[in-house]
PDB file of N, CA and C in Angstrom:
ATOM      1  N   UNK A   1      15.070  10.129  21.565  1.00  0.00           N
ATOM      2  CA  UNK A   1      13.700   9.892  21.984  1.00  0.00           C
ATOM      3  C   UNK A   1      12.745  10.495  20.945  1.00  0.00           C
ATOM      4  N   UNK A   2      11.592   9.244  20.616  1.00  0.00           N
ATOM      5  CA  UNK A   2      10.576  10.170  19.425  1.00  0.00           C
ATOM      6  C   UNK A   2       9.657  11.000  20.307  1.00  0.00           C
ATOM      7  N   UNK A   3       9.476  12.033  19.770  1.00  0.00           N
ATOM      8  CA  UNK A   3       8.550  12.538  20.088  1.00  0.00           C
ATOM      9  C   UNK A   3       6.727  11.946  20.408  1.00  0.00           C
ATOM     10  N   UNK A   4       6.615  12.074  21.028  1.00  0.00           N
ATOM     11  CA  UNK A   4       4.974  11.677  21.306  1.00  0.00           C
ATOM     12  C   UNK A   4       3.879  12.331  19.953  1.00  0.00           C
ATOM     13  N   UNK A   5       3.508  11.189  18.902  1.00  0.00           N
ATOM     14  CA  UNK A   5       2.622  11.811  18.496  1.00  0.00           C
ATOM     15  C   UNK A   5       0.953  11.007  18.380  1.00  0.00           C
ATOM     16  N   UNK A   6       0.461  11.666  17.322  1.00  0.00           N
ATOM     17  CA  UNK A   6      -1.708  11.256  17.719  1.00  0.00           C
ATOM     18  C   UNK A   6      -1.579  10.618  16.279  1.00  0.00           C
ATOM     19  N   UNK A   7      -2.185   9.717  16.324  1.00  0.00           N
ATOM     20  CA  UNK A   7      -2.868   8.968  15.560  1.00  0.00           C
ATOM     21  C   UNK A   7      -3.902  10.411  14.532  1.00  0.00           C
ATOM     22  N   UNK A   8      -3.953  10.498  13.871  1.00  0.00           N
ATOM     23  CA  UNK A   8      -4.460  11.106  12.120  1.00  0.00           C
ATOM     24  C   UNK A   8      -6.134  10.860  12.156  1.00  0.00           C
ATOM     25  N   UNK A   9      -6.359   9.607  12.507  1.00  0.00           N
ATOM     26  CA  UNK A   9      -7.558   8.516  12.073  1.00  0.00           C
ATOM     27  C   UNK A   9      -8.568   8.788  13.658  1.00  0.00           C
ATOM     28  N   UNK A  10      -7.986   8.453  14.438  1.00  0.00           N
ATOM     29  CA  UNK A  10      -8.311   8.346  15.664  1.00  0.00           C
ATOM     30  C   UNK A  10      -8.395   8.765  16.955  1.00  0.00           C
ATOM     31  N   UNK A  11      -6.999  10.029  16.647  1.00  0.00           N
ATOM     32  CA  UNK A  11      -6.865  10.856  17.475  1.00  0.00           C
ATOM     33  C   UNK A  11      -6.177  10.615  18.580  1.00  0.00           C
ATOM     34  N   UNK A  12      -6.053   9.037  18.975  1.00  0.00           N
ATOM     35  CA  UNK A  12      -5.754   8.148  19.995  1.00  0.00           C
ATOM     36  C   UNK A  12      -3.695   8.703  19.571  1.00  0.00           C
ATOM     37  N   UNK A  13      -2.952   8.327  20.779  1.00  0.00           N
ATOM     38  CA  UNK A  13      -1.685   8.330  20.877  1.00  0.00           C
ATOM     39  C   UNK A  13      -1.546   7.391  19.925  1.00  0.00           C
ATOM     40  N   UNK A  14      -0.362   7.854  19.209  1.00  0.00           N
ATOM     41  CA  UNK A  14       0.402   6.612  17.972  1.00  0.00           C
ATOM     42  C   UNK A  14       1.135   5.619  18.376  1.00  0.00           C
ATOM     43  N   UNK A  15       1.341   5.020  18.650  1.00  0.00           N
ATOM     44  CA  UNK A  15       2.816   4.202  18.686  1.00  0.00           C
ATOM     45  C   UNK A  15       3.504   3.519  17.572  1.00  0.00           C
ATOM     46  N   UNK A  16       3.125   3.389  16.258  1.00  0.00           N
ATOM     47  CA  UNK A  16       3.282   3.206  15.324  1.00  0.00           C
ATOM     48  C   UNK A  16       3.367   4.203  14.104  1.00  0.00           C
ATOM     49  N   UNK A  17       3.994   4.064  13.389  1.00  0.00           N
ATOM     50  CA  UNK A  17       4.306   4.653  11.899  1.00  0.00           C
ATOM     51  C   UNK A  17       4.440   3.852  10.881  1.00  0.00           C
ATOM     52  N   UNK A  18       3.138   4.860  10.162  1.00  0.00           N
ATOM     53  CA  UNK A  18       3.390   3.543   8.661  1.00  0.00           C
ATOM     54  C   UNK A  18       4.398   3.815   7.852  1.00  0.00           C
ATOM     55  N   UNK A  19       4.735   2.524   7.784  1.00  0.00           N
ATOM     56  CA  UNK A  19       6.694   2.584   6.659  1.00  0.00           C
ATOM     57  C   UNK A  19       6.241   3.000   5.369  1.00  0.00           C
ATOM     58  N   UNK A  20       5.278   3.019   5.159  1.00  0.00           N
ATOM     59  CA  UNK A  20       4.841   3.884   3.470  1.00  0.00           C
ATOM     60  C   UNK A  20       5.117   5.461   3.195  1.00  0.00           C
ATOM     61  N   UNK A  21       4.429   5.902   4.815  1.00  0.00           N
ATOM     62  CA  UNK A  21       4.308   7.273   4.910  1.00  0.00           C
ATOM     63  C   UNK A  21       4.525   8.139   5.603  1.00  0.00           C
ATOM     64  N   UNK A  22       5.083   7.392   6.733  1.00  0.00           N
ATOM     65  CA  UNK A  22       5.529   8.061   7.965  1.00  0.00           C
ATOM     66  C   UNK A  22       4.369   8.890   9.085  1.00  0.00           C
ATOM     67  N   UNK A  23       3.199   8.426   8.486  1.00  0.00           N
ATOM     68  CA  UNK A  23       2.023   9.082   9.347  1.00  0.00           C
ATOM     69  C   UNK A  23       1.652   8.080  10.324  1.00  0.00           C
ATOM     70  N   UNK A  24       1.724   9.074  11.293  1.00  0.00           N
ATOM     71  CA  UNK A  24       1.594   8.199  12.669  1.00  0.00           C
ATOM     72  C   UNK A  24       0.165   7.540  13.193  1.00  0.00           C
ATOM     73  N   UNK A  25       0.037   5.910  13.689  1.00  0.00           N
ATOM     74  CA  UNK A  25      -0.967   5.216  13.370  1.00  0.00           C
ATOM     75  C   UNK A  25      -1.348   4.667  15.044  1.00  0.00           C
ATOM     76  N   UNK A  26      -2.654   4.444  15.336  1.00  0.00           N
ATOM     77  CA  UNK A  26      -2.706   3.399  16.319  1.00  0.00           C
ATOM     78  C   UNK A  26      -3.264   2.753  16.663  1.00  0.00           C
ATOM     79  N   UNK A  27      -4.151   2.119  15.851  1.00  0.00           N
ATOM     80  CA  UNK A  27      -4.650   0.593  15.926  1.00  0.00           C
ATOM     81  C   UNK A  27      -4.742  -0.290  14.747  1.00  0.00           C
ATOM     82  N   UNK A  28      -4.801  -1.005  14.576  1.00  0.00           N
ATOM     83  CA  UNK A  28      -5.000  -1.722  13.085  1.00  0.00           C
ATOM     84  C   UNK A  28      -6.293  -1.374  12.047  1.00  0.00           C
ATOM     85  N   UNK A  29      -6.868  -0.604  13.058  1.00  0.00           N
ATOM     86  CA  UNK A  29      -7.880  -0.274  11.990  1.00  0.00           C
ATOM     87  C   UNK A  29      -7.581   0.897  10.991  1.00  0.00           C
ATOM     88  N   UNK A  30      -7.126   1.731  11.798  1.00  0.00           N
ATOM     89  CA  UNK A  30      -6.287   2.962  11.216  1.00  0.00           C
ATOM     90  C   UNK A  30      -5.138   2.586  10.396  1.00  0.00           C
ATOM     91  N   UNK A  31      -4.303   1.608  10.495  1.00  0.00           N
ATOM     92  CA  UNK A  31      -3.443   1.332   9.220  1.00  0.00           C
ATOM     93  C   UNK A  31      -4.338   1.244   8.038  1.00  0.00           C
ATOM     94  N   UNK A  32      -5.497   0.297   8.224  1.00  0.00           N
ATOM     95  CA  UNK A  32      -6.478  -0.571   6.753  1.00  0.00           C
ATOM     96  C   UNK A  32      -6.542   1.300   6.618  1.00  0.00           C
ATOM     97  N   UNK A  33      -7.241   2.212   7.043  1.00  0.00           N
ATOM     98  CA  UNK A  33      -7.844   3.435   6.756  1.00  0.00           C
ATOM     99  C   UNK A  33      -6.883   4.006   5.985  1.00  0.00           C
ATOM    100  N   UNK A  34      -5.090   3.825   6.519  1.00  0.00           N
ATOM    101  CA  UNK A  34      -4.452   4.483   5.372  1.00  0.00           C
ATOM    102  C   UNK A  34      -3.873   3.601   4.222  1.00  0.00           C
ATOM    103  N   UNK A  35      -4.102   2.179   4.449  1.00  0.00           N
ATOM    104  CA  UNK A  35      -4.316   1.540   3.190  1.00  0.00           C
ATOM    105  C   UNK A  35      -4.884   2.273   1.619  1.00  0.00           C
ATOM    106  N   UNK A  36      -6.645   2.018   2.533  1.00  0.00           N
ATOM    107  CA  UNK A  36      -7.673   2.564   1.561  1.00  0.00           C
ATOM    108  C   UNK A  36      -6.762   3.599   1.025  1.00  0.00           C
ATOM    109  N   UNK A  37      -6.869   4.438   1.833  1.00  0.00           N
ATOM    110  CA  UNK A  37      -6.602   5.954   1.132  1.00  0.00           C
ATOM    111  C   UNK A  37      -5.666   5.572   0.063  1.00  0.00           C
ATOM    112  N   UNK A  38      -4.123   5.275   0.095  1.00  0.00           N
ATOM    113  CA  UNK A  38      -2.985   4.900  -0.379  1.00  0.00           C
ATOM    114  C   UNK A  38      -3.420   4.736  -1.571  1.00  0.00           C
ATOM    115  N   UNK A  39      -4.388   3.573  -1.709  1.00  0.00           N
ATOM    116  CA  UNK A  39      -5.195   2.480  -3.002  1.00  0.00           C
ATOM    117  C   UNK A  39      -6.279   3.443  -3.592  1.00  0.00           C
ATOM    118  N   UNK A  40      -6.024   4.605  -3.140  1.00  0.00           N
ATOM    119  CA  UNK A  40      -7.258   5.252  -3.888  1.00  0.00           C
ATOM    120  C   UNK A  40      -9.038   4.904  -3.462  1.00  0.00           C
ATOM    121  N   UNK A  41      -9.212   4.111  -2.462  1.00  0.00           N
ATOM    122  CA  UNK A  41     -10.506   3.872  -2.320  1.00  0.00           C
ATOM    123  C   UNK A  41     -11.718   4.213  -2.041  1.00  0.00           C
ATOM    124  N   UNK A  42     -10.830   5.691  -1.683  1.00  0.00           N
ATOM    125  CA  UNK A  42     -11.900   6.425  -0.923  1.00  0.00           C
ATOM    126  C   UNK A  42     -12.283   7.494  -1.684  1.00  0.00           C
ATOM    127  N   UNK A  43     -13.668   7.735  -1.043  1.00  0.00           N
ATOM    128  CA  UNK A  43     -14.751   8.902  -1.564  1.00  0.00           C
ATOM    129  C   UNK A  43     -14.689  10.208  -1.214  1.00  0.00           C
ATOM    130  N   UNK A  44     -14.501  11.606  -1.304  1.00  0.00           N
ATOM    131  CA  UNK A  44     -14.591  12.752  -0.761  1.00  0.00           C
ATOM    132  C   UNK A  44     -16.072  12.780  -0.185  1.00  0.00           C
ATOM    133  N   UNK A  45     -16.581  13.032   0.319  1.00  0.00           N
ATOM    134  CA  UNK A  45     -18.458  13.020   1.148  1.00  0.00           C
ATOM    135  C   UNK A  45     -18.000  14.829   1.632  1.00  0.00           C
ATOM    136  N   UNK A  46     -18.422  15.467   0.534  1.00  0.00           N
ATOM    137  CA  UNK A  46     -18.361  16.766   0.956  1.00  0.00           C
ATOM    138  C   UNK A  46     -19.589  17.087   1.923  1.00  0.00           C
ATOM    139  N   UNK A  47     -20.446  16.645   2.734  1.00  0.00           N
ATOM    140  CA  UNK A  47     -21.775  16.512   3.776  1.00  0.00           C
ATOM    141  C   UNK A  47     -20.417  16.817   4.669  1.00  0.00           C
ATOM    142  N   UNK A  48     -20.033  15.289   4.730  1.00  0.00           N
ATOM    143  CA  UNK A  48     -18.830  15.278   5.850  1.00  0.00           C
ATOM    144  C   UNK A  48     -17.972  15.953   6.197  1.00  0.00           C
ATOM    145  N   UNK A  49     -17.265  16.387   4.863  1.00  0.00           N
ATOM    146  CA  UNK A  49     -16.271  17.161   5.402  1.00  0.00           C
ATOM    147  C   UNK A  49     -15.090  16.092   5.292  1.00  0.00           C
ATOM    148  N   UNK A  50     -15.156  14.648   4.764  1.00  0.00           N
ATOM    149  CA  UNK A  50     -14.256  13.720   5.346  1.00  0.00           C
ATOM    150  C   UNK A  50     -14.145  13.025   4.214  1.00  0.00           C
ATOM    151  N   UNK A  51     -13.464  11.799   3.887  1.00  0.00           N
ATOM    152  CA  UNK A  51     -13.315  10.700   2.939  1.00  0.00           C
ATOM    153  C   UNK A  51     -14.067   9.584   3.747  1.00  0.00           C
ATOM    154  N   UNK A  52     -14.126   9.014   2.954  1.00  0.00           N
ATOM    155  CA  UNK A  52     -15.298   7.706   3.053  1.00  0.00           C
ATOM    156  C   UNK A  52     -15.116   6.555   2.057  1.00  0.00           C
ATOM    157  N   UNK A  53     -15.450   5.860   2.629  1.00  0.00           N
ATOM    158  CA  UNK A  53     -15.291   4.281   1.819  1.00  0.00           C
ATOM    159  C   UNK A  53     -16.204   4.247   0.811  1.00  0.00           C
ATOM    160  N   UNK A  54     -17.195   5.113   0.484  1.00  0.00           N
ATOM    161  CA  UNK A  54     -17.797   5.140  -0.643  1.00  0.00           C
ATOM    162  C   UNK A  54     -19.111   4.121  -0.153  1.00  0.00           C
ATOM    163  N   UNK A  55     -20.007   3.307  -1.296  1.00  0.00           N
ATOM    164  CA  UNK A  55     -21.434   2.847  -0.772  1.00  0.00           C
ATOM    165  C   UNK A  55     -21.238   1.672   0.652  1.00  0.00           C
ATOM    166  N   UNK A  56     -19.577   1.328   0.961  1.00  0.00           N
ATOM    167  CA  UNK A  56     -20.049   0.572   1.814  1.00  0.00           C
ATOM    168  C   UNK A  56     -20.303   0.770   3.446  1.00  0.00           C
ATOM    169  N   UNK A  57     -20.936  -0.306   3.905  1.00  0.00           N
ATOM    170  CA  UNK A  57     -21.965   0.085   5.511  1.00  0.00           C
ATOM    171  C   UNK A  57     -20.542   0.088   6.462  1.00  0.00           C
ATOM    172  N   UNK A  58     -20.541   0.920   7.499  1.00  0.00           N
ATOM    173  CA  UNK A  58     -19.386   0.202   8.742  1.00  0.00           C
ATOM    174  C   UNK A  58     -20.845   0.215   9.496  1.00  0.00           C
TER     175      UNK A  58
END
C-alpha cells in the first residue's frame, strides 16, 4: 500500500506521480507546473517567495 501523499503545487491529496520525478501530483494543472519547472521556465519572484512563469498573466 502507497502511502498517502499532498500534491507539492496544490497541497490537494496526490494520486498521481510524475514518471520524471517521482513528485507527487494532482491535477493536470500541477503536472504543466512541473513541466515548466523541468524546462527551465520559470522565474524566482523573490517578493514571493515562489517561482513564477515569468511576464505571463494567469
Amino acid at each position: 500500500m502507497r502511502l498517502k501523499q499532498t500534491c507539492t503545487t496544490t497541497g490537494l491529496p496526490a494520486p498521481y506521480l510524475d514518471p520524471r520525478t517521482g513528485m507527487p501530483f494532482a491535477t493536470v494543472r500541477a503536472s504543466e507546473v512541473l513541466t515548466h519547472l523541468l524546462n527551465h521556465e520559470g522565474v524566482w519572484s523573490g517578493g514571493w517567495g515562489a517561482i513564477s512563469r515569468g511576464s505571463e498573466r494567469t
